[in-house]
PDB file of N, CA and C in Angstrom:
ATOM      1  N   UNK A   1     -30.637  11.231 -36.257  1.00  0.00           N
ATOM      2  CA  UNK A   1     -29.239  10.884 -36.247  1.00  0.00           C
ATOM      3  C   UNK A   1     -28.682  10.684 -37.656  1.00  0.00           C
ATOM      4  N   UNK A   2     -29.682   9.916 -38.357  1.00  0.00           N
ATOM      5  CA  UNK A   2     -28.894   9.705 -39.766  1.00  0.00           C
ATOM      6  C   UNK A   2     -28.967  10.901 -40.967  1.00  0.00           C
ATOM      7  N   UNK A   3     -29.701  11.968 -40.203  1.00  0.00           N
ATOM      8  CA  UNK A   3     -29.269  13.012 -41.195  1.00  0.00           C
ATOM      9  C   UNK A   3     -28.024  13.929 -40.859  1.00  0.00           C
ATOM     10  N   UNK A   4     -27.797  13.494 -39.498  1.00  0.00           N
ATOM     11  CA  UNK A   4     -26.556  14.586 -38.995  1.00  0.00           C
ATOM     12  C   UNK A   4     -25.519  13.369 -39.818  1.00  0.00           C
ATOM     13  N   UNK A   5     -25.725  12.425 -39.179  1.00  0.00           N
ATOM     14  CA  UNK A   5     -24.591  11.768 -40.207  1.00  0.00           C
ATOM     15  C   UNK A   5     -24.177  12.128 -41.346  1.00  0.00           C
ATOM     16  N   UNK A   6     -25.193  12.440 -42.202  1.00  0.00           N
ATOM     17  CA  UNK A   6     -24.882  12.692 -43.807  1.00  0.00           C
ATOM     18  C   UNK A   6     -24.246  14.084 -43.908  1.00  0.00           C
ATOM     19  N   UNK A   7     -24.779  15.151 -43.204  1.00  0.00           N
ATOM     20  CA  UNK A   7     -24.184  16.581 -43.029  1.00  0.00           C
ATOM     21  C   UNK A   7     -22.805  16.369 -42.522  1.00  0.00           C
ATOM     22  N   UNK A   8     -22.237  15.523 -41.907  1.00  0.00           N
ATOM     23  CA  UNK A   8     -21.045  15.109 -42.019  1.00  0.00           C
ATOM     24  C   UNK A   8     -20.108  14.104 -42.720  1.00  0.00           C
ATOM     25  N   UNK A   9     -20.849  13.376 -43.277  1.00  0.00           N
ATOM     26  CA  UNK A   9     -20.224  12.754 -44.336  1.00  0.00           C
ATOM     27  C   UNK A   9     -20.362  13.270 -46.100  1.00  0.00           C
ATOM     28  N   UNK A  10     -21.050  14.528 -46.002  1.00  0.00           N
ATOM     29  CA  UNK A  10     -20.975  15.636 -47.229  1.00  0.00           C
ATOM     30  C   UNK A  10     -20.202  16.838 -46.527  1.00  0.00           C
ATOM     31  N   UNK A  11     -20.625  17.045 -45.535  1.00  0.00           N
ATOM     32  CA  UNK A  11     -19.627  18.327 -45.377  1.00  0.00           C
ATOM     33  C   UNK A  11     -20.371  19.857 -45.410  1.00  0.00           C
ATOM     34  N   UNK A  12     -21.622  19.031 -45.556  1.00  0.00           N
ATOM     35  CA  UNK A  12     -22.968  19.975 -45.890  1.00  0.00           C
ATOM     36  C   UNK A  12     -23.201  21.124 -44.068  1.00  0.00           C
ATOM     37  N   UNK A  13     -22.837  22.366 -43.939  1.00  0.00           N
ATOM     38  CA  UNK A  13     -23.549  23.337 -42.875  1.00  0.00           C
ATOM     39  C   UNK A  13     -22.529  22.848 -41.821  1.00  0.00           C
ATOM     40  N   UNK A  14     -21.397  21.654 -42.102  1.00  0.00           N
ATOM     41  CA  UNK A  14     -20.187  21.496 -40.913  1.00  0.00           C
ATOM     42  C   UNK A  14     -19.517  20.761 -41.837  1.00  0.00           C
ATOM     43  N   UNK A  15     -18.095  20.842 -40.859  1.00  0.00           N
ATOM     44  CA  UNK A  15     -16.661  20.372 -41.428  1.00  0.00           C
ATOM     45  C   UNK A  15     -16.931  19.040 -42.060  1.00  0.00           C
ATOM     46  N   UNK A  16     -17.011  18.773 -42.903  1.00  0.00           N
ATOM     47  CA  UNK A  16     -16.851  17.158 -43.261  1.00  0.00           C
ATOM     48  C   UNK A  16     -15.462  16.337 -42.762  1.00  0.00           C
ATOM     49  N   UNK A  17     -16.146  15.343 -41.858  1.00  0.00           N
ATOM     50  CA  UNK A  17     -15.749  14.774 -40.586  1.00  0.00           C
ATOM     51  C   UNK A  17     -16.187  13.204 -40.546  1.00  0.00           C
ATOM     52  N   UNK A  18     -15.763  12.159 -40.776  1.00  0.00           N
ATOM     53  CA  UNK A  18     -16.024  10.822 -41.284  1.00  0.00           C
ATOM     54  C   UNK A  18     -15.972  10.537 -40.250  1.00  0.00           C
ATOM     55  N   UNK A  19     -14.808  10.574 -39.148  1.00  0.00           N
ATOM     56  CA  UNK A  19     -15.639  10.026 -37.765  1.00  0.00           C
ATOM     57  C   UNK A  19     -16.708  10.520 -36.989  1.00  0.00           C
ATOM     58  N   UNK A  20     -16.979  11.521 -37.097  1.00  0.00           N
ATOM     59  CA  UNK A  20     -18.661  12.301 -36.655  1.00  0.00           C
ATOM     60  C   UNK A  20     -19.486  11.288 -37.548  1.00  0.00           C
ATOM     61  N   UNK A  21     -19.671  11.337 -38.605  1.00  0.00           N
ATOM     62  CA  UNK A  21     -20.441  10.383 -39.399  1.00  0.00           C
ATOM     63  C   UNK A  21     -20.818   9.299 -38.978  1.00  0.00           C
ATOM     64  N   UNK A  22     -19.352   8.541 -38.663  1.00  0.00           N
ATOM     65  CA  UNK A  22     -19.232   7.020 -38.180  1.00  0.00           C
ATOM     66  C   UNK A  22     -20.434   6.952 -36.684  1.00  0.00           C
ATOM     67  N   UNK A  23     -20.247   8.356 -35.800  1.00  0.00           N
ATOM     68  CA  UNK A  23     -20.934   8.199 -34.940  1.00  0.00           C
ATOM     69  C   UNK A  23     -21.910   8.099 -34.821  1.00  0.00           C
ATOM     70  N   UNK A  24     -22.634   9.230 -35.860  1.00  0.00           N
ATOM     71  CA  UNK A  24     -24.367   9.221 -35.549  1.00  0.00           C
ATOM     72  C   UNK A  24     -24.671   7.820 -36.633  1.00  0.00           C
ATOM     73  N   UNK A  25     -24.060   7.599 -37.840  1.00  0.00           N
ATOM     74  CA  UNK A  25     -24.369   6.341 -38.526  1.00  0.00           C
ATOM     75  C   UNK A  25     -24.686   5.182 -37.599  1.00  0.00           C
ATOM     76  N   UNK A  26     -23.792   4.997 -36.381  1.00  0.00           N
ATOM     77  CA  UNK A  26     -24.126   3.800 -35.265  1.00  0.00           C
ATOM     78  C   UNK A  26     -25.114   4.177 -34.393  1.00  0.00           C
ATOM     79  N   UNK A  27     -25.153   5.485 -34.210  1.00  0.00           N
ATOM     80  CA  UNK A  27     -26.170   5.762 -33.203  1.00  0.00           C
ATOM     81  C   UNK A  27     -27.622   5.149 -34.009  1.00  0.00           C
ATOM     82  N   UNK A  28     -28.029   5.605 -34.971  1.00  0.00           N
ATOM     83  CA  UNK A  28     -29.244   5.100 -36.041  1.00  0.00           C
ATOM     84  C   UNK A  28     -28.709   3.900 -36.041  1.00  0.00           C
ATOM     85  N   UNK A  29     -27.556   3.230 -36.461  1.00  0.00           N
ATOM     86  CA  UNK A  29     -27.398   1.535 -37.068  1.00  0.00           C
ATOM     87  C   UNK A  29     -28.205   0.981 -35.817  1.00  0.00           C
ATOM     88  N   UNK A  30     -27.533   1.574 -34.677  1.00  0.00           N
ATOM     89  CA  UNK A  30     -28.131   0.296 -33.258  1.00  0.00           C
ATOM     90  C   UNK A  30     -29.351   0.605 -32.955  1.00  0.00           C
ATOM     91  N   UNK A  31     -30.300   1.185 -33.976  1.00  0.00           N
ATOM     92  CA  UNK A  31     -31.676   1.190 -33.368  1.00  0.00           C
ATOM     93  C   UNK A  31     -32.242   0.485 -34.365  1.00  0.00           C
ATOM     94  N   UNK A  32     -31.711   0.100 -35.268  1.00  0.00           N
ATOM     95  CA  UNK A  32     -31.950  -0.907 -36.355  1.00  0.00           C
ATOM     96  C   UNK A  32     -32.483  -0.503 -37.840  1.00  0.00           C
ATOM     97  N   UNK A  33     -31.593   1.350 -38.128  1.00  0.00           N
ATOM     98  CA  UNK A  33     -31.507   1.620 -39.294  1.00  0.00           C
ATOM     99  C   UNK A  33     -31.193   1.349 -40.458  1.00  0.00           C
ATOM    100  N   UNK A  34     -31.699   0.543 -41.250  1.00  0.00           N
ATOM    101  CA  UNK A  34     -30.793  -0.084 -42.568  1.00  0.00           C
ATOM    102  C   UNK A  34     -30.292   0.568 -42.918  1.00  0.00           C
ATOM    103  N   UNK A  35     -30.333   1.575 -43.460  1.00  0.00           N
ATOM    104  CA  UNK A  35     -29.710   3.006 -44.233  1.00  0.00           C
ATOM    105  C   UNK A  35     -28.479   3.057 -43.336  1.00  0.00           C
ATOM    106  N   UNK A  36     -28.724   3.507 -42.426  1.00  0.00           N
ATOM    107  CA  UNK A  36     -27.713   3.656 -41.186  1.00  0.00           C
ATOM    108  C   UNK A  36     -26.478   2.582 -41.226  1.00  0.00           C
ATOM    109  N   UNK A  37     -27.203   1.265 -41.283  1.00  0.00           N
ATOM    110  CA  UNK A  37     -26.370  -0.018 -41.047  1.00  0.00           C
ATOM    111  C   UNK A  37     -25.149  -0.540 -41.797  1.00  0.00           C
ATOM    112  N   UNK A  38     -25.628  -0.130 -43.737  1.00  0.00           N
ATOM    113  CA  UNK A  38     -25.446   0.004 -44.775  1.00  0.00           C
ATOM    114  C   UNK A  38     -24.095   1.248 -45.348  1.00  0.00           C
ATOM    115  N   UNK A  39     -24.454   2.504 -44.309  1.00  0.00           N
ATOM    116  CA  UNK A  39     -23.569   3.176 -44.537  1.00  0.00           C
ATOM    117  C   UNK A  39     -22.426   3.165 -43.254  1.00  0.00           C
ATOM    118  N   UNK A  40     -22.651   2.230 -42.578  1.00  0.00           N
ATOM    119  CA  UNK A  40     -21.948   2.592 -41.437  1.00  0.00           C
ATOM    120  C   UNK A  40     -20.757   1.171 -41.798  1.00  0.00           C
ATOM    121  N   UNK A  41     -21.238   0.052 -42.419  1.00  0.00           N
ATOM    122  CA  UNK A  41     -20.233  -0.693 -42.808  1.00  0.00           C
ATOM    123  C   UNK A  41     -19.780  -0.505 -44.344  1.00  0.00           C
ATOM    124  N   UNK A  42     -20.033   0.072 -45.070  1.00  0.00           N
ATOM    125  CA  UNK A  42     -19.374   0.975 -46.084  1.00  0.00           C
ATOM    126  C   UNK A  42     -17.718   1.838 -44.955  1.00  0.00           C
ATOM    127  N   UNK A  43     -18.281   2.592 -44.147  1.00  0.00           N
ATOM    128  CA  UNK A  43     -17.227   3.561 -43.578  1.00  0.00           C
ATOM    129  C   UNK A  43     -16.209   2.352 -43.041  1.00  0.00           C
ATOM    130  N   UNK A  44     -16.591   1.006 -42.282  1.00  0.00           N
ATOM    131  CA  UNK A  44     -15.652  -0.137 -41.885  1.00  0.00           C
ATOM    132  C   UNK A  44     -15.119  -0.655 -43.032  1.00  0.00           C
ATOM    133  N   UNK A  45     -15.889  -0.860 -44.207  1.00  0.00           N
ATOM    134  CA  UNK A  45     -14.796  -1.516 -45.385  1.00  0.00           C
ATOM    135  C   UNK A  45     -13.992  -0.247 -46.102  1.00  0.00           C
ATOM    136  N   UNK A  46     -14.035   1.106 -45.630  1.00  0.00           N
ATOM    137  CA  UNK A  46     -13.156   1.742 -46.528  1.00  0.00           C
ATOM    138  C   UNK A  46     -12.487   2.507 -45.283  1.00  0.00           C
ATOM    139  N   UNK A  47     -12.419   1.909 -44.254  1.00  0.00           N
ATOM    140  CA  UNK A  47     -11.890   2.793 -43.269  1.00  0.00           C
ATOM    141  C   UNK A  47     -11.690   4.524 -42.849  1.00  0.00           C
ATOM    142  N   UNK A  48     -12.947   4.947 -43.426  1.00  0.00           N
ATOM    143  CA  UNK A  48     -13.484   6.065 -43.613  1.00  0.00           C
ATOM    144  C   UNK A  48     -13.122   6.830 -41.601  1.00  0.00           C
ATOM    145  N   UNK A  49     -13.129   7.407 -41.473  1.00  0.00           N
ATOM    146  CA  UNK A  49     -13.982   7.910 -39.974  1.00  0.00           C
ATOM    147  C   UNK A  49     -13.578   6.597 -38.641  1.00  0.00           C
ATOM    148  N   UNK A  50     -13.336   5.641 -39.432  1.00  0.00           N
ATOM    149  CA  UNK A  50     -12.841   4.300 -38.503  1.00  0.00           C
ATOM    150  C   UNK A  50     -12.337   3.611 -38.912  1.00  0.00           C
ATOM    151  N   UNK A  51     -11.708   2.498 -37.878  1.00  0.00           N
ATOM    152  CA  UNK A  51     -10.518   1.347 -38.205  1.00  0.00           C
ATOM    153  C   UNK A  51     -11.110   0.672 -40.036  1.00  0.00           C
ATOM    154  N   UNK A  52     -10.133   0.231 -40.705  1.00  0.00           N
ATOM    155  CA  UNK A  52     -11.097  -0.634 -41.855  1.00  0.00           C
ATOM    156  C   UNK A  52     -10.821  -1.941 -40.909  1.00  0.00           C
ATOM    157  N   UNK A  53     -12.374  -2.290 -41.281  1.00  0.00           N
ATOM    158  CA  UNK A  53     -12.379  -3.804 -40.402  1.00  0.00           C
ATOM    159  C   UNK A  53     -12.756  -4.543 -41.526  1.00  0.00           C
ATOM    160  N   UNK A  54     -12.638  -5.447 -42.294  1.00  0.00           N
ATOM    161  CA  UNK A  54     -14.236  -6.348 -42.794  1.00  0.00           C
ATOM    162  C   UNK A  54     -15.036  -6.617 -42.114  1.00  0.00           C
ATOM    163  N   UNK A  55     -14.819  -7.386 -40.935  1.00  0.00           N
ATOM    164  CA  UNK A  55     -15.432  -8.310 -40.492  1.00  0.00           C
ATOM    165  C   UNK A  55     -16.132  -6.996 -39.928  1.00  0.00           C
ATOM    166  N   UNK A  56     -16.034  -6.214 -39.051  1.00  0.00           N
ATOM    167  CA  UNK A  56     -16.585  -5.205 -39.090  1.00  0.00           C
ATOM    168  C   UNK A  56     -18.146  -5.078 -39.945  1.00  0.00           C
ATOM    169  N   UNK A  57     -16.940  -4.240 -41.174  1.00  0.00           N
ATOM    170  CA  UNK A  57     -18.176  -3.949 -42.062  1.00  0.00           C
ATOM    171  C   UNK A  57     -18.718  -5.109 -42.608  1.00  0.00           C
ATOM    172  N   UNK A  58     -18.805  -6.433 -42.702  1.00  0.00           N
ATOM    173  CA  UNK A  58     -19.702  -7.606 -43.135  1.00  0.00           C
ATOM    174  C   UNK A  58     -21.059  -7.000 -41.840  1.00  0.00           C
ATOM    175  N   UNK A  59     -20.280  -7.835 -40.886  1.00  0.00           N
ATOM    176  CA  UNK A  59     -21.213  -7.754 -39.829  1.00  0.00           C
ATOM    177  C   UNK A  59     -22.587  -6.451 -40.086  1.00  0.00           C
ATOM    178  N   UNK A  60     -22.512  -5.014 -40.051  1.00  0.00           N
ATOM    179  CA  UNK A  60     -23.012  -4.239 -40.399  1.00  0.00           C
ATOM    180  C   UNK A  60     -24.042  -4.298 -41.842  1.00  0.00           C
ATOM    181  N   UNK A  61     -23.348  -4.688 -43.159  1.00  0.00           N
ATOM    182  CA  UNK A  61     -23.909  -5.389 -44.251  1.00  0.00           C
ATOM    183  C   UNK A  61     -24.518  -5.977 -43.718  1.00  0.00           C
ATOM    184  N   UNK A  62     -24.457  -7.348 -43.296  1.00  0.00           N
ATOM    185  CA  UNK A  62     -25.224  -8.598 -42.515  1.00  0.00           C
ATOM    186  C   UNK A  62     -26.541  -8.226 -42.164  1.00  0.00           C
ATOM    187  N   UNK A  63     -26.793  -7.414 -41.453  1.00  0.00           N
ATOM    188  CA  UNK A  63     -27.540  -6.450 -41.142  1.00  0.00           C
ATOM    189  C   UNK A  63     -28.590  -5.420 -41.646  1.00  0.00           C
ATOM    190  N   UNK A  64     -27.899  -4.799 -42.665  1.00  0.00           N
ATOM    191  CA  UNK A  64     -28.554  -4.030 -43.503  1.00  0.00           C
ATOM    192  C   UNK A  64     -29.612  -4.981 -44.246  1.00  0.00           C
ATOM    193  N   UNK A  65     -28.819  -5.928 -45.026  1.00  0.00           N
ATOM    194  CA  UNK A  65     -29.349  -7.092 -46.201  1.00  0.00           C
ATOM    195  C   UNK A  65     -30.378  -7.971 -45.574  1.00  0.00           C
ATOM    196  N   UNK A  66     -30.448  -7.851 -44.435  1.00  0.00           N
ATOM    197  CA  UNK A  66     -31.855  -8.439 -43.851  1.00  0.00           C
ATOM    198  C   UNK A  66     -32.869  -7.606 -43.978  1.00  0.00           C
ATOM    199  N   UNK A  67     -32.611  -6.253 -43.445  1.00  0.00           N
ATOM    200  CA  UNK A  67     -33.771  -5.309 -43.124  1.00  0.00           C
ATOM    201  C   UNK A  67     -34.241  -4.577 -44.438  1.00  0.00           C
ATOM    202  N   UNK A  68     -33.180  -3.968 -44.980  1.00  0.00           N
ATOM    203  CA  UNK A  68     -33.715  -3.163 -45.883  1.00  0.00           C
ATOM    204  C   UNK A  68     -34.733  -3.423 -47.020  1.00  0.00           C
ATOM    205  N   UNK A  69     -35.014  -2.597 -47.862  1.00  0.00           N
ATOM    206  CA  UNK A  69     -36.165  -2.506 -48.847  1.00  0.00           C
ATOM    207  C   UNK A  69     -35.083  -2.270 -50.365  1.00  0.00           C
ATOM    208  N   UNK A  70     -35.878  -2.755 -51.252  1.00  0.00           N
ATOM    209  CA  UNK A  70     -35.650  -2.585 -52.839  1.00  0.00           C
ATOM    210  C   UNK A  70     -34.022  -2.011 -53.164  1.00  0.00           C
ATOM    211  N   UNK A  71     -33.926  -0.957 -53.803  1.00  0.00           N
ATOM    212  CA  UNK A  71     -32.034  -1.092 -54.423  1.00  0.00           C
ATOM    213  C   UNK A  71     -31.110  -1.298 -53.523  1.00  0.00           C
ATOM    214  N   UNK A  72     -31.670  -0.515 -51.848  1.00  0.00           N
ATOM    215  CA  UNK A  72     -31.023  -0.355 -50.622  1.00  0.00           C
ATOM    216  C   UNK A  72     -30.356  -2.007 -50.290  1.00  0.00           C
ATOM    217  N   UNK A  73     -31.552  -2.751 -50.421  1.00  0.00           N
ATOM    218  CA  UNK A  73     -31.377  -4.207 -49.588  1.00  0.00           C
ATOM    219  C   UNK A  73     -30.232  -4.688 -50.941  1.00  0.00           C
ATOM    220  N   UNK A  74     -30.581  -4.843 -52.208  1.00  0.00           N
ATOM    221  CA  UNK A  74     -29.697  -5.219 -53.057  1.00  0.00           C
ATOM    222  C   UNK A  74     -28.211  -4.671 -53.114  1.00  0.00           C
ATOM    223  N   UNK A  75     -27.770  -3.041 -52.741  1.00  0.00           N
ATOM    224  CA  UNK A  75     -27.060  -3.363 -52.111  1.00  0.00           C
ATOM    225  C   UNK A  75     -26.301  -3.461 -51.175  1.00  0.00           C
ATOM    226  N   UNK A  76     -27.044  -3.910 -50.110  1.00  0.00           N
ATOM    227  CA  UNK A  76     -26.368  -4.227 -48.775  1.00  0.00           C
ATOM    228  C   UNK A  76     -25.829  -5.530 -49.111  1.00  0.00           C
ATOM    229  N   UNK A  77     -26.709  -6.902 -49.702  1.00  0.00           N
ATOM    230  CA  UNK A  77     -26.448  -7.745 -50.278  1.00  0.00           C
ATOM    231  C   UNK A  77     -24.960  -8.236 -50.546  1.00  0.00           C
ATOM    232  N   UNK A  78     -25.374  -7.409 -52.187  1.00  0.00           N
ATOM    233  CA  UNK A  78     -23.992  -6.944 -52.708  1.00  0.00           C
ATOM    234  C   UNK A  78     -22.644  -6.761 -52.156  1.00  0.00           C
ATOM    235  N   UNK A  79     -22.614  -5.614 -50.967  1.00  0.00           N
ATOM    236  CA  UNK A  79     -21.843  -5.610 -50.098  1.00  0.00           C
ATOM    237  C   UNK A  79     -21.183  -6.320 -49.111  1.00  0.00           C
ATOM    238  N   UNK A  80     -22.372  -7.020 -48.507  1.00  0.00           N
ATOM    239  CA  UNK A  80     -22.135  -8.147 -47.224  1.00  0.00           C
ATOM    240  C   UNK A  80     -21.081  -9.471 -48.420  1.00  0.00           C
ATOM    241  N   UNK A  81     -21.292  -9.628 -49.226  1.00  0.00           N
ATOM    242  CA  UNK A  81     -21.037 -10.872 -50.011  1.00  0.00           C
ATOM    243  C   UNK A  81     -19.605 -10.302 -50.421  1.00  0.00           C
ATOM    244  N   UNK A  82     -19.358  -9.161 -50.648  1.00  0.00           N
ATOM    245  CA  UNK A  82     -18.083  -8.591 -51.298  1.00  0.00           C
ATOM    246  C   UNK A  82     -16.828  -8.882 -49.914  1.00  0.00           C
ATOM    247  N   UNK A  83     -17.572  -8.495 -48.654  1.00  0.00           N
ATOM    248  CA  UNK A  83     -17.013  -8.460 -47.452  1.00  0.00           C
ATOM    249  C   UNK A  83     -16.453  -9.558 -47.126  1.00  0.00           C
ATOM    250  N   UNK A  84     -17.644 -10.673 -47.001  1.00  0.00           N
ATOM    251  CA  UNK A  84     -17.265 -11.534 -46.807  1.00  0.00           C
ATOM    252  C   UNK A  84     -16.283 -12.387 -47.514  1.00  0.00           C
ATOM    253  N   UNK A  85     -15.894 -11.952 -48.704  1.00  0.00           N
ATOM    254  CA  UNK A  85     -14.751 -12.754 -49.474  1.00  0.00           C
ATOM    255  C   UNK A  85     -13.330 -12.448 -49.112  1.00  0.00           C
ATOM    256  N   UNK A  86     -13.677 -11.079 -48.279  1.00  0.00           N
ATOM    257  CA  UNK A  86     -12.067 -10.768 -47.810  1.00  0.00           C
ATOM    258  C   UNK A  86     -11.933 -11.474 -45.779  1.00  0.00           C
ATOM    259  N   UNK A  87     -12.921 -12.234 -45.794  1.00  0.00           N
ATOM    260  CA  UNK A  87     -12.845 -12.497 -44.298  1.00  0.00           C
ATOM    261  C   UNK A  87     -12.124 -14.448 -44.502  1.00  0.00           C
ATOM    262  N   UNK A  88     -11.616 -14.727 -43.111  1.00  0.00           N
ATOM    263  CA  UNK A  88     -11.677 -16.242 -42.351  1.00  0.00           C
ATOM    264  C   UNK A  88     -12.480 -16.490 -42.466  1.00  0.00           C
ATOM    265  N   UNK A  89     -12.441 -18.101 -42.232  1.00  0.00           N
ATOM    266  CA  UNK A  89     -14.024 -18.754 -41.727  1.00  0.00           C
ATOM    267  C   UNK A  89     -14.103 -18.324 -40.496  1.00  0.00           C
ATOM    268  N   UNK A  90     -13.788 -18.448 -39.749  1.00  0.00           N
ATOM    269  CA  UNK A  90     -13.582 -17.553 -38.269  1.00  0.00           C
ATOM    270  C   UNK A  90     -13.965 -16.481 -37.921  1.00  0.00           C
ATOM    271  N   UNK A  91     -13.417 -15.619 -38.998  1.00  0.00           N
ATOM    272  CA  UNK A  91     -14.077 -14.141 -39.199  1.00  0.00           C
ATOM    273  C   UNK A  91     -15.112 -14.337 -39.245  1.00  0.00           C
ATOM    274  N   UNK A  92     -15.648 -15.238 -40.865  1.00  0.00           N
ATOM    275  CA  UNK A  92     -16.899 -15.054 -41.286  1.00  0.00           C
ATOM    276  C   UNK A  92     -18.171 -15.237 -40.347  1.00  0.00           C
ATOM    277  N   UNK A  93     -18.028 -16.470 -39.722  1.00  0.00           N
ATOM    278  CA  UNK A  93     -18.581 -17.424 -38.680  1.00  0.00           C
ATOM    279  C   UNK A  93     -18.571 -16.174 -37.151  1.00  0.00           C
ATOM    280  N   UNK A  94     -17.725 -15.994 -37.180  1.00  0.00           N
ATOM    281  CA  UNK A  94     -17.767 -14.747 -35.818  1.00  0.00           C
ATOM    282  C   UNK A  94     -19.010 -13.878 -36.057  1.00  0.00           C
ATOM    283  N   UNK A  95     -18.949 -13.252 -37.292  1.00  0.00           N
ATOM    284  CA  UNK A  95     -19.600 -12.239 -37.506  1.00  0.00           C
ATOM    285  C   UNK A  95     -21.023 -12.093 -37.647  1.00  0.00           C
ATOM    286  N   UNK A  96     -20.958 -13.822 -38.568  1.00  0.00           N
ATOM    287  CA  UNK A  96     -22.545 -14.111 -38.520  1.00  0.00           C
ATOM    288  C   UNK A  96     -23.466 -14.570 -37.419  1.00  0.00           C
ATOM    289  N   UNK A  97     -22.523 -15.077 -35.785  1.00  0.00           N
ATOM    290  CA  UNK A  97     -22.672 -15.519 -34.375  1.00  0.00           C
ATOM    291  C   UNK A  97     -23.627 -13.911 -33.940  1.00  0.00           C
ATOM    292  N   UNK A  98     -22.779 -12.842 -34.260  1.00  0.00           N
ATOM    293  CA  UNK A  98     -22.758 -11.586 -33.914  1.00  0.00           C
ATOM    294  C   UNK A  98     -24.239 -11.170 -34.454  1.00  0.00           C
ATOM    295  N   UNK A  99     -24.597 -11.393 -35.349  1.00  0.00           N
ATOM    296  CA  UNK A  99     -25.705 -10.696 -36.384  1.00  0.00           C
ATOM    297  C   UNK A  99     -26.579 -11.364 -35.927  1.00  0.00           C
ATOM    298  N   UNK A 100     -26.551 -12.890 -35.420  1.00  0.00           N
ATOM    299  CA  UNK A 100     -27.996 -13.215 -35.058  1.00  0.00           C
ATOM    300  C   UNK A 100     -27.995 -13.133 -33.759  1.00  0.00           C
ATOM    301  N   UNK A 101     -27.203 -12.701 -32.617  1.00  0.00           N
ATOM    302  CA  UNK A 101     -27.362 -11.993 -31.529  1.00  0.00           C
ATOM    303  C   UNK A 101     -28.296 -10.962 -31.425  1.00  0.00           C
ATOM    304  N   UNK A 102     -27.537 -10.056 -32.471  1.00  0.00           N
ATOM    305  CA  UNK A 102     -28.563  -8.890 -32.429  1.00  0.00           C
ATOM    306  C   UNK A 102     -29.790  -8.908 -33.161  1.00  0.00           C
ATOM    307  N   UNK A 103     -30.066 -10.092 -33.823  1.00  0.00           N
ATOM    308  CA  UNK A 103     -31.186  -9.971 -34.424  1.00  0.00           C
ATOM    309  C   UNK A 103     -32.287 -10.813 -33.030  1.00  0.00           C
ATOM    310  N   UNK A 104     -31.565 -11.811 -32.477  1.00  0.00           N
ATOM    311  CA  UNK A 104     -32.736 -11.984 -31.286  1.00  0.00           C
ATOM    312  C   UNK A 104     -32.269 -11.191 -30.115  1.00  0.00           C
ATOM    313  N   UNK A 105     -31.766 -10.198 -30.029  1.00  0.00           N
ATOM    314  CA  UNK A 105     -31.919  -9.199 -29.010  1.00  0.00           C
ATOM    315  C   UNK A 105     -32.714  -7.394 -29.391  1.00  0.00           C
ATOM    316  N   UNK A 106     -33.145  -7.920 -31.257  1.00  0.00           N
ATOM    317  CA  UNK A 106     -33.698  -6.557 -31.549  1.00  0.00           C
ATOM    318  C   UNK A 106     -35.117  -6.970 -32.357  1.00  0.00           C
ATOM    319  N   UNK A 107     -35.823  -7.892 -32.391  1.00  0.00           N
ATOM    320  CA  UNK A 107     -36.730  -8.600 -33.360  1.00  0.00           C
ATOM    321  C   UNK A 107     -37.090  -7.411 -34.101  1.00  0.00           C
ATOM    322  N   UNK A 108     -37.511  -8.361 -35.358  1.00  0.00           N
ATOM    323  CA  UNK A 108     -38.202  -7.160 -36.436  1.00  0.00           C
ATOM    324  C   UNK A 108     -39.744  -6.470 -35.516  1.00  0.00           C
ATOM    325  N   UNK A 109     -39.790  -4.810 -36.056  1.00  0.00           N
ATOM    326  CA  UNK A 109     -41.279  -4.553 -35.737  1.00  0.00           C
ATOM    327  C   UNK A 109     -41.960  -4.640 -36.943  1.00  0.00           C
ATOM    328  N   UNK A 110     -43.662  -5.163 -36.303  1.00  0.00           N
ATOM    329  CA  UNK A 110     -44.324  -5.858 -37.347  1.00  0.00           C
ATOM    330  C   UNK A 110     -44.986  -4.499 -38.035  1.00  0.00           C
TER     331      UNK A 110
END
């Protein structure tokens, strides 16, 4: 999934198409792709292919910055923290309710 994503978010062998992107990016995010997770709330904070949300794309960051590995995790980090400065406490607090949902409805594999 997350390579069709990228062939649509380059434009690479099909139309470059940001909501195709957005799609297979979630299809990989919800199986608990960092890469996936990372680029899929990138597309929510720049409203790429979908609505711009923050809270959105935090949530997604949120996500990434747990799982990922080395520059990736730094910056999902990066990101989630940038996000979160444009959110409510409400927002913020929503989002982070949201992230540990899915983190005890997806546990890490060991």
């Amino acid at each position: 999934e997350i390579a069709l994503a990228w062939l649509y978010m380059d434009g690479k062998g099909v139309p470059q198409d940001y909501t195709q992107a957005a799609f297979w990016f979630r299809q990989a995010a919800e199986q608990g792709n960092a890469s996936a997770q990372l680029n899929l709330g990138l597309l929510y904070a720049l409203g790429e292919g979908v609505p711009k949300i923050a809270e959105e794309a935090y949530f997604w960051f949120n996500l990434a910055a747990a799982t990922a590995k080395g520059t990736e995790q730094e910056t999902a980090v990066d990101a989630r923290d940038r996000a979160a400065m444009e959110l409510t406490s409400a927002e913020l607090s929503r989002a982070q309710h949201r992230a540990a949902e899915w983190f005890a409805a997806h546990p890490p594999k060991p």
